[in-house]
N, C-alpha and C. Protein backbone atom coordinates (compact mmCIF):
# COMPACT_ATOMS: atom_id res chain seq x y z
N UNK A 1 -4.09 2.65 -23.48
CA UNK A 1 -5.00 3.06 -22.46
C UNK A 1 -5.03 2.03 -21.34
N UNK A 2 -5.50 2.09 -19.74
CA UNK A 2 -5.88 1.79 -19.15
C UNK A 2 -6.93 1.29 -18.59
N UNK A 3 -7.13 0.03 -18.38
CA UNK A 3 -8.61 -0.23 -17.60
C UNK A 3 -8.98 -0.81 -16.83
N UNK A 4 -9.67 -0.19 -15.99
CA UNK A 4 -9.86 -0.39 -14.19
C UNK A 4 -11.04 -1.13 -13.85
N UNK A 5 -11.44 -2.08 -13.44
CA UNK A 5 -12.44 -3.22 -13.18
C UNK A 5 -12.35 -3.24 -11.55
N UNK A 6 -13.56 -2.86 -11.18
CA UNK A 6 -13.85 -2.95 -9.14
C UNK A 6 -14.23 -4.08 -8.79
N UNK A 7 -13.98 -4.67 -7.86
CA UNK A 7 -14.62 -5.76 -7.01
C UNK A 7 -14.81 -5.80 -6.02
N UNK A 8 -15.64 -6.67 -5.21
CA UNK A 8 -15.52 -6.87 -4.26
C UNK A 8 -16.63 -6.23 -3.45
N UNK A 9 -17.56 -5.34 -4.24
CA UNK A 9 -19.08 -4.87 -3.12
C UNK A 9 -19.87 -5.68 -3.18
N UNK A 10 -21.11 -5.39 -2.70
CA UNK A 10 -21.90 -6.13 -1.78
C UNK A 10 -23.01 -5.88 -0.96
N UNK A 11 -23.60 -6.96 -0.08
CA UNK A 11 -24.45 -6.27 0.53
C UNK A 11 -23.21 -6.60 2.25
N UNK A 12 -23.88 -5.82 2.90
CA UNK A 12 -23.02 -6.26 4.28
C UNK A 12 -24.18 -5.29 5.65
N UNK A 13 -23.68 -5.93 6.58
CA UNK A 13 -24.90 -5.28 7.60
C UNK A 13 -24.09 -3.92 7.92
N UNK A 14 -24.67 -3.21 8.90
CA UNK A 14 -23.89 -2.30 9.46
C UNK A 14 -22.70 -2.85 10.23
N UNK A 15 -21.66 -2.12 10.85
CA UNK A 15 -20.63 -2.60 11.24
C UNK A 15 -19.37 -3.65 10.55
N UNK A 16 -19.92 -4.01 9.02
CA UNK A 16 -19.27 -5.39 8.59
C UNK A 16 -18.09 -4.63 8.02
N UNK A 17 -17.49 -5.19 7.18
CA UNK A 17 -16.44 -4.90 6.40
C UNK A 17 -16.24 -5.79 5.13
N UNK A 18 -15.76 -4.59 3.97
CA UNK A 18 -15.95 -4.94 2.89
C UNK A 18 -14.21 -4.82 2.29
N UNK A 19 -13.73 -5.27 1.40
CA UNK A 19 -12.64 -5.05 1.00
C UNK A 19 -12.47 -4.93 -0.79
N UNK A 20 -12.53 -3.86 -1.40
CA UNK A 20 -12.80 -3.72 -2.74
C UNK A 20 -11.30 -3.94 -3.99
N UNK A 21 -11.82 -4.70 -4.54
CA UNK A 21 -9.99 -4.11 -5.27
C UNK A 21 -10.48 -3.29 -6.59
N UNK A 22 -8.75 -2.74 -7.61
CA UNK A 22 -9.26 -2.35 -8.37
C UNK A 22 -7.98 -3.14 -9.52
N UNK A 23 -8.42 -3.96 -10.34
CA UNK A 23 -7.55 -4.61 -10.97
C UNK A 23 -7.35 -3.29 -12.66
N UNK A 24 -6.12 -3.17 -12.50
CA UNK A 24 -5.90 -2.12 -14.04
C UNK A 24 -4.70 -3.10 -14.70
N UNK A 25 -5.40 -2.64 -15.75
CA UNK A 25 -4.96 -3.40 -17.08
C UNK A 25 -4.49 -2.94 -17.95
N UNK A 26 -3.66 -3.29 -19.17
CA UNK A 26 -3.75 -2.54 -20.20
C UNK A 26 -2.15 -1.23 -20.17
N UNK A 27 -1.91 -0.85 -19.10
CA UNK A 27 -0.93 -0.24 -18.29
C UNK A 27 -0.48 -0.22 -17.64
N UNK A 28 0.61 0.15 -16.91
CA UNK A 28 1.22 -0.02 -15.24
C UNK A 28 0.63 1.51 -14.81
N UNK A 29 0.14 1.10 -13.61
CA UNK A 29 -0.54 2.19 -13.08
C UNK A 29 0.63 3.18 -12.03
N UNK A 30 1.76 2.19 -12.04
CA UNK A 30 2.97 2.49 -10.93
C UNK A 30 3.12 3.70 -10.59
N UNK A 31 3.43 4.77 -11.67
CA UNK A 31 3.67 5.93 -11.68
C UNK A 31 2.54 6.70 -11.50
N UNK A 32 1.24 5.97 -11.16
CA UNK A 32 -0.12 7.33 -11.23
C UNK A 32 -0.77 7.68 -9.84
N UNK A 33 -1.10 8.62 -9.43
CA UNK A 33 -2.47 8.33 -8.25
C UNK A 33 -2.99 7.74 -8.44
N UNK A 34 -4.07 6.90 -7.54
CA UNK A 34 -4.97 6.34 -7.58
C UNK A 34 -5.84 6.80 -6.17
N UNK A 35 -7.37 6.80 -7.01
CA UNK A 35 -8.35 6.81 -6.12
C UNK A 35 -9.41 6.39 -5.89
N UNK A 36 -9.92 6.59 -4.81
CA UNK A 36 -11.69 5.55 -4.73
C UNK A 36 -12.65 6.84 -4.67
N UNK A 37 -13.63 7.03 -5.42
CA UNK A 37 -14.64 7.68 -5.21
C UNK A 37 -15.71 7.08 -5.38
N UNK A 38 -17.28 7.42 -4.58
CA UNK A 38 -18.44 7.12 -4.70
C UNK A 38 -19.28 7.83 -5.12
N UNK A 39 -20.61 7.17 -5.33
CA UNK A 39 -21.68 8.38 -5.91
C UNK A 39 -23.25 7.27 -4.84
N UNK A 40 -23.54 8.04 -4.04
CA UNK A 40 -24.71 7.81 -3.14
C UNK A 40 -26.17 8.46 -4.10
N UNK A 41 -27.09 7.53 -4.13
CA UNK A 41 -28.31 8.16 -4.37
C UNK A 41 -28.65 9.66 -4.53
N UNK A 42 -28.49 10.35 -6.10
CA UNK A 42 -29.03 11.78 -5.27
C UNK A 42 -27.74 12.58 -5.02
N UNK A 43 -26.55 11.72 -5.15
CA UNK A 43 -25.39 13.22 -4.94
C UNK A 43 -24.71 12.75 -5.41
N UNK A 44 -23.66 13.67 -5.54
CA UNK A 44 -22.39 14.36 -6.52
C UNK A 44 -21.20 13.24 -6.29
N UNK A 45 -20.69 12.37 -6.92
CA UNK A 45 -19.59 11.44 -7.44
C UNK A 45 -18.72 12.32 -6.88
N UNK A 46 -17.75 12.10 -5.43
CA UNK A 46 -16.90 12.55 -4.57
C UNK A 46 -16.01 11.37 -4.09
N UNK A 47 -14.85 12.00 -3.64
CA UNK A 47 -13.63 11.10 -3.39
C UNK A 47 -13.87 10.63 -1.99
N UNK A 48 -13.48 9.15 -2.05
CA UNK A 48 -13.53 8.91 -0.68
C UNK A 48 -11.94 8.81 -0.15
N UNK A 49 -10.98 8.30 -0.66
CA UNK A 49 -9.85 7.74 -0.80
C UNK A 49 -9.23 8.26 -1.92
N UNK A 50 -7.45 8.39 -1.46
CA UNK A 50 -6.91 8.50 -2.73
C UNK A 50 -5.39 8.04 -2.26
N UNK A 51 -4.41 7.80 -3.34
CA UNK A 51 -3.28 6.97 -2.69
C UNK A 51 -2.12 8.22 -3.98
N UNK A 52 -1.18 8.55 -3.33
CA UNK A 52 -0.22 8.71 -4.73
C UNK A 52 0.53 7.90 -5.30
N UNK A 53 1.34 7.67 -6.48
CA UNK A 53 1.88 6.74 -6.91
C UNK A 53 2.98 5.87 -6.13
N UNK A 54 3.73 6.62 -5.52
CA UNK A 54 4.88 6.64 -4.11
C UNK A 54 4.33 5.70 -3.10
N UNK A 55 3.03 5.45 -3.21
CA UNK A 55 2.20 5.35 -2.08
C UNK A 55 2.60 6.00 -0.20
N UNK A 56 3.39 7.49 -0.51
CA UNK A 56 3.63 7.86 0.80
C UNK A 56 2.62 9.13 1.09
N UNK A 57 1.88 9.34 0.28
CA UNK A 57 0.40 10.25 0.65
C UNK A 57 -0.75 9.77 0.39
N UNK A 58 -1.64 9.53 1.62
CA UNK A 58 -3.09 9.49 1.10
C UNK A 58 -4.00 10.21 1.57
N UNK A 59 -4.88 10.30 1.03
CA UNK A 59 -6.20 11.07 1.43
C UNK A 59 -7.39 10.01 1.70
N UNK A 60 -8.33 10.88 2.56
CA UNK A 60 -9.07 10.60 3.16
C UNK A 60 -10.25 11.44 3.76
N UNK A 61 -11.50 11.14 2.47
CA UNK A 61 -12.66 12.06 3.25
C UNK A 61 -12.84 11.86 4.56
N UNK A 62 -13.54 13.27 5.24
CA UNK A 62 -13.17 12.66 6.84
C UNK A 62 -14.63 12.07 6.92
N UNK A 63 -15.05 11.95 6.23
CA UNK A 63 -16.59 10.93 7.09
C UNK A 63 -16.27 9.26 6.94
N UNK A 64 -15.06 8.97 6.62
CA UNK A 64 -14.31 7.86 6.43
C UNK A 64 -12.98 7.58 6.94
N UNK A 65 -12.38 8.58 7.46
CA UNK A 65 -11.46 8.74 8.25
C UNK A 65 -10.99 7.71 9.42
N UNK A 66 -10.25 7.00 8.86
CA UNK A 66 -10.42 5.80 10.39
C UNK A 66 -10.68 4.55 9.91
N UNK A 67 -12.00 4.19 9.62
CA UNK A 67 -12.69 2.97 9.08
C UNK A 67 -11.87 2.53 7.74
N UNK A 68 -11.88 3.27 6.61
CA UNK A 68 -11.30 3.09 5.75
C UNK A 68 -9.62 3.00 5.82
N UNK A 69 -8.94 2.55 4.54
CA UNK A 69 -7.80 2.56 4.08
C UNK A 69 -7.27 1.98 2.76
N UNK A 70 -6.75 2.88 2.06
CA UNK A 70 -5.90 2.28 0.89
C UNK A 70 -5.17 2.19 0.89
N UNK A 71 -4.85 1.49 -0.46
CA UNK A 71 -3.65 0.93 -0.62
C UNK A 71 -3.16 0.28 -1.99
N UNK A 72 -2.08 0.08 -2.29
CA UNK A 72 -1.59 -0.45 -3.50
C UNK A 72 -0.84 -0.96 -3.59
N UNK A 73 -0.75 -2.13 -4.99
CA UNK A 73 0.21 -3.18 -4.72
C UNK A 73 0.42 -3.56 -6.57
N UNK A 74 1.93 -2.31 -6.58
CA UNK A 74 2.04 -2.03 -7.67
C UNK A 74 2.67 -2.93 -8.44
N UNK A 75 3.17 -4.20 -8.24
CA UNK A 75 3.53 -5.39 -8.61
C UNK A 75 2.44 -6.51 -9.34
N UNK A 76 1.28 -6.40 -8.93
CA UNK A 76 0.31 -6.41 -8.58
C UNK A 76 -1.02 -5.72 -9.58
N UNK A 77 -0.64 -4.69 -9.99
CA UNK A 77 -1.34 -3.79 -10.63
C UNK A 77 -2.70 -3.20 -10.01
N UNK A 78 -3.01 -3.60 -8.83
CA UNK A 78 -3.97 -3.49 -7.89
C UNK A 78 -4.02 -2.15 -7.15
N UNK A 79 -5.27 -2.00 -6.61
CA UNK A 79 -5.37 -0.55 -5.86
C UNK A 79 -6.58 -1.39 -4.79
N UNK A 80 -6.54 -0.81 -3.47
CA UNK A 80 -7.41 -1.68 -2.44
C UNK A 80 -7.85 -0.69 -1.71
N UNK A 81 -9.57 -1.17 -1.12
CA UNK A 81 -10.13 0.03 -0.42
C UNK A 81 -10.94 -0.90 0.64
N UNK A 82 -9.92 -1.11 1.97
CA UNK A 82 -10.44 -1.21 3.01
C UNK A 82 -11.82 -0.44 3.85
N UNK A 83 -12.79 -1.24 3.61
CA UNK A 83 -13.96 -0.45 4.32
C UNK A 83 -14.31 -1.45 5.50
N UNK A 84 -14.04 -1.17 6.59
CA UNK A 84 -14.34 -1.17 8.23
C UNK A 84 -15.33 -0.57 8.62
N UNK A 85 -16.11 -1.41 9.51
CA UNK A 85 -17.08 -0.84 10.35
C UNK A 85 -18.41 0.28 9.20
N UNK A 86 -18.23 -0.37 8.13
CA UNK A 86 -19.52 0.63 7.75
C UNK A 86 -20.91 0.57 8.22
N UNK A 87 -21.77 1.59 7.70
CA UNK A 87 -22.97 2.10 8.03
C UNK A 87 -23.58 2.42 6.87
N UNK A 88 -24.93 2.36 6.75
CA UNK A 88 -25.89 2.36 6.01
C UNK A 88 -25.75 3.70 4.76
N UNK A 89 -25.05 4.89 5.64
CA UNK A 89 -25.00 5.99 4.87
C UNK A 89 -23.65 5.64 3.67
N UNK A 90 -22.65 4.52 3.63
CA UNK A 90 -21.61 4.44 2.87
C UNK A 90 -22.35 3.87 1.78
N UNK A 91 -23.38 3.76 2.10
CA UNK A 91 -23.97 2.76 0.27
C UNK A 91 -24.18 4.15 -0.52
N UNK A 92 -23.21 3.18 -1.81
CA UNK A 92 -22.65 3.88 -3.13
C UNK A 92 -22.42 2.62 -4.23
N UNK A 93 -22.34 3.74 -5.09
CA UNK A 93 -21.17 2.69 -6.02
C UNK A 93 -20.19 3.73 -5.82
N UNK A 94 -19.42 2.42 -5.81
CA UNK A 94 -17.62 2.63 -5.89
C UNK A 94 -16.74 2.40 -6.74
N UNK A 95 -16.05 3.63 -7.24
CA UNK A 95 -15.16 3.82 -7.90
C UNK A 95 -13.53 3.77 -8.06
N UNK A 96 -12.96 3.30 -8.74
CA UNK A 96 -12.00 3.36 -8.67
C UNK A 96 -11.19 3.59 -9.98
N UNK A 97 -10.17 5.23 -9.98
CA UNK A 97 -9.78 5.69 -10.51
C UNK A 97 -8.63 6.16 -11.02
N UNK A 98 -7.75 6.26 -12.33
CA UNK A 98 -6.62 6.97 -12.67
C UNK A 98 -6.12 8.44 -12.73
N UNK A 99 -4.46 8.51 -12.51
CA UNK A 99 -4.84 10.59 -12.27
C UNK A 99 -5.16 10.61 -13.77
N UNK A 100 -5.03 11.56 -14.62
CA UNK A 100 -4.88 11.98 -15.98
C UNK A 100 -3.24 11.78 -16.44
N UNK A 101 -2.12 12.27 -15.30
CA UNK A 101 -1.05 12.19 -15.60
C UNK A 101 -0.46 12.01 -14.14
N UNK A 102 1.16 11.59 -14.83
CA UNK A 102 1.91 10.83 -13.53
C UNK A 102 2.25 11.82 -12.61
N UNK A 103 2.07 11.51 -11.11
CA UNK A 103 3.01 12.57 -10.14
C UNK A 103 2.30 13.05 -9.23
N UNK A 104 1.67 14.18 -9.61
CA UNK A 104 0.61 14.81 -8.71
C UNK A 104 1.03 14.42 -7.09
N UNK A 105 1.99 13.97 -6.82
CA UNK A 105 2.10 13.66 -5.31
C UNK A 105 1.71 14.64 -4.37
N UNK A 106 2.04 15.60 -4.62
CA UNK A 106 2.13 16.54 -3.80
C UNK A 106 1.18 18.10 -4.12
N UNK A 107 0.56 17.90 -5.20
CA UNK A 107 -0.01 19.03 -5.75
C UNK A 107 -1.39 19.19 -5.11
N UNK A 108 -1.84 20.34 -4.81
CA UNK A 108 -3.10 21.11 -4.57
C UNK A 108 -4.16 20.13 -5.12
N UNK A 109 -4.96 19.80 -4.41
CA UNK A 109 -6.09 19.03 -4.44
C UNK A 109 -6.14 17.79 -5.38
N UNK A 110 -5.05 17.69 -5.13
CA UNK A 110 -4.24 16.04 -5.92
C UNK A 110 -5.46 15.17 -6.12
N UNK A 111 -6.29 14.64 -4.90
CA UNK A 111 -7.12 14.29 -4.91
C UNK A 111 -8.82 13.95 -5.61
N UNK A 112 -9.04 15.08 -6.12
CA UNK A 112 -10.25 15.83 -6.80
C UNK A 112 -10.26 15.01 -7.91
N UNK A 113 -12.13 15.24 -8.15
CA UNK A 113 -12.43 14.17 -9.29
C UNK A 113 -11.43 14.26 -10.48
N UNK A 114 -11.64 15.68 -10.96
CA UNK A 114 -10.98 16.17 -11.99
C UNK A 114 -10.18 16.08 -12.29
N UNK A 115 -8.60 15.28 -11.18
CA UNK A 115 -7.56 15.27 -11.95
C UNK A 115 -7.39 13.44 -12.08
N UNK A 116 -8.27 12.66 -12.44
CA UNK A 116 -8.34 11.83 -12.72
C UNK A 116 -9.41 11.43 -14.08
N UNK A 117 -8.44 10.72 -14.60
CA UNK A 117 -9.08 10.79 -16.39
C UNK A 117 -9.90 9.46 -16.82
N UNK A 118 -9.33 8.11 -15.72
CA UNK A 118 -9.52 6.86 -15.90
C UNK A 118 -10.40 6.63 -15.06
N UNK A 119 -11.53 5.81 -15.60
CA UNK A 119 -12.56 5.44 -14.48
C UNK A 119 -13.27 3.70 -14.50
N UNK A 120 -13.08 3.13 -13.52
CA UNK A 120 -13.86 1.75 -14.13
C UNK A 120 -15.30 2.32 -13.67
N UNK A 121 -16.04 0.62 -14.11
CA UNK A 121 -17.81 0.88 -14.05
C UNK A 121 -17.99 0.92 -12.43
N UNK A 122 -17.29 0.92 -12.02
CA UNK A 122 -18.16 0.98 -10.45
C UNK A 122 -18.34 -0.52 -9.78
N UNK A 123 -18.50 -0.56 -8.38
CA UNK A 123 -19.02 -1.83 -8.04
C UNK A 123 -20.22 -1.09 -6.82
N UNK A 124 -21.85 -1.91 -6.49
CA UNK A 124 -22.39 -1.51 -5.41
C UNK A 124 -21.60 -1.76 -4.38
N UNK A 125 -22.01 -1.06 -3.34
CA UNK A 125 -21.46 -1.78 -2.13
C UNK A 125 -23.48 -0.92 -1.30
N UNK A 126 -23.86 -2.05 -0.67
CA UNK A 126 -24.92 -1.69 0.17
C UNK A 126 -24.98 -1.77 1.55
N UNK A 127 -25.44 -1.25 2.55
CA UNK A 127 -24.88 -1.52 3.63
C UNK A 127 -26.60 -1.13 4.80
N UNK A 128 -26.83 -2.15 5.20
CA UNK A 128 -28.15 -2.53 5.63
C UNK A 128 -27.91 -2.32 7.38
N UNK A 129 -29.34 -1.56 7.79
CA UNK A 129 -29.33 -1.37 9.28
C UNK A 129 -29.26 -2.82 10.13
């Protein structure tokens, strides 16, 4: 099995920037998607980010579109979630996740909680007016 440990949240003002990693263990993640999802006060654990194994597709919720960016550094065993310029509404915990199985590059909602099986505990990230 695999296991995914977040770092790197925080408190930060508006506008700051945070940089999260996701160290996995236990496996080479080389061959998997990887993604970042959050869960805000009150709502539904949704993807913010997602990278494929190739790292030549990513996704990107669009209320993050821009500010954000991932990335991976499969040598490394690492997965990274550039957060730029946030705002008060990005406070979550943040996730960072395995697919269930290798590939998915290109498949229909590649992205989605569901096709990811591996999950670490989360890190806060808070983000103050």
């Amino acid at each position: 099995q695999v296991q995914l440990v977040e770092s790197g949240g925080g408190l930060v003002q508006a506008g700051g920037s945070l940089r999260l990693s996701c160290a996995a263990s236990g496996r080479s993640i080389s061959t998997y998607n990887m993604g970042w999802f959050r869960q805000a006060p009150g709502k539904e654990r949704d993807v913010v980010a997602a990278i494929t194994w190739s790292a030549g597709i990513t996704y990107y919720a669009d209320s993050v579109k821009g500010p954000f960016t991932v990335s991976r550094d499969n040598a490394k065993n690492t997965v990274y979630l550039q957060m730029n310029s946030l705002k008060p509404k990005d406070t979550a915990v943040y996730y960072c996740a395995r697919a269930r199985t290798e590939g998915f590059g290109s498949a229909s909602n590649w992205y989605v909680p569901r096709r990811f099986g591996y999950w670490g505990q989360g890190t806060q990230v808070t983000v103050s007016s």
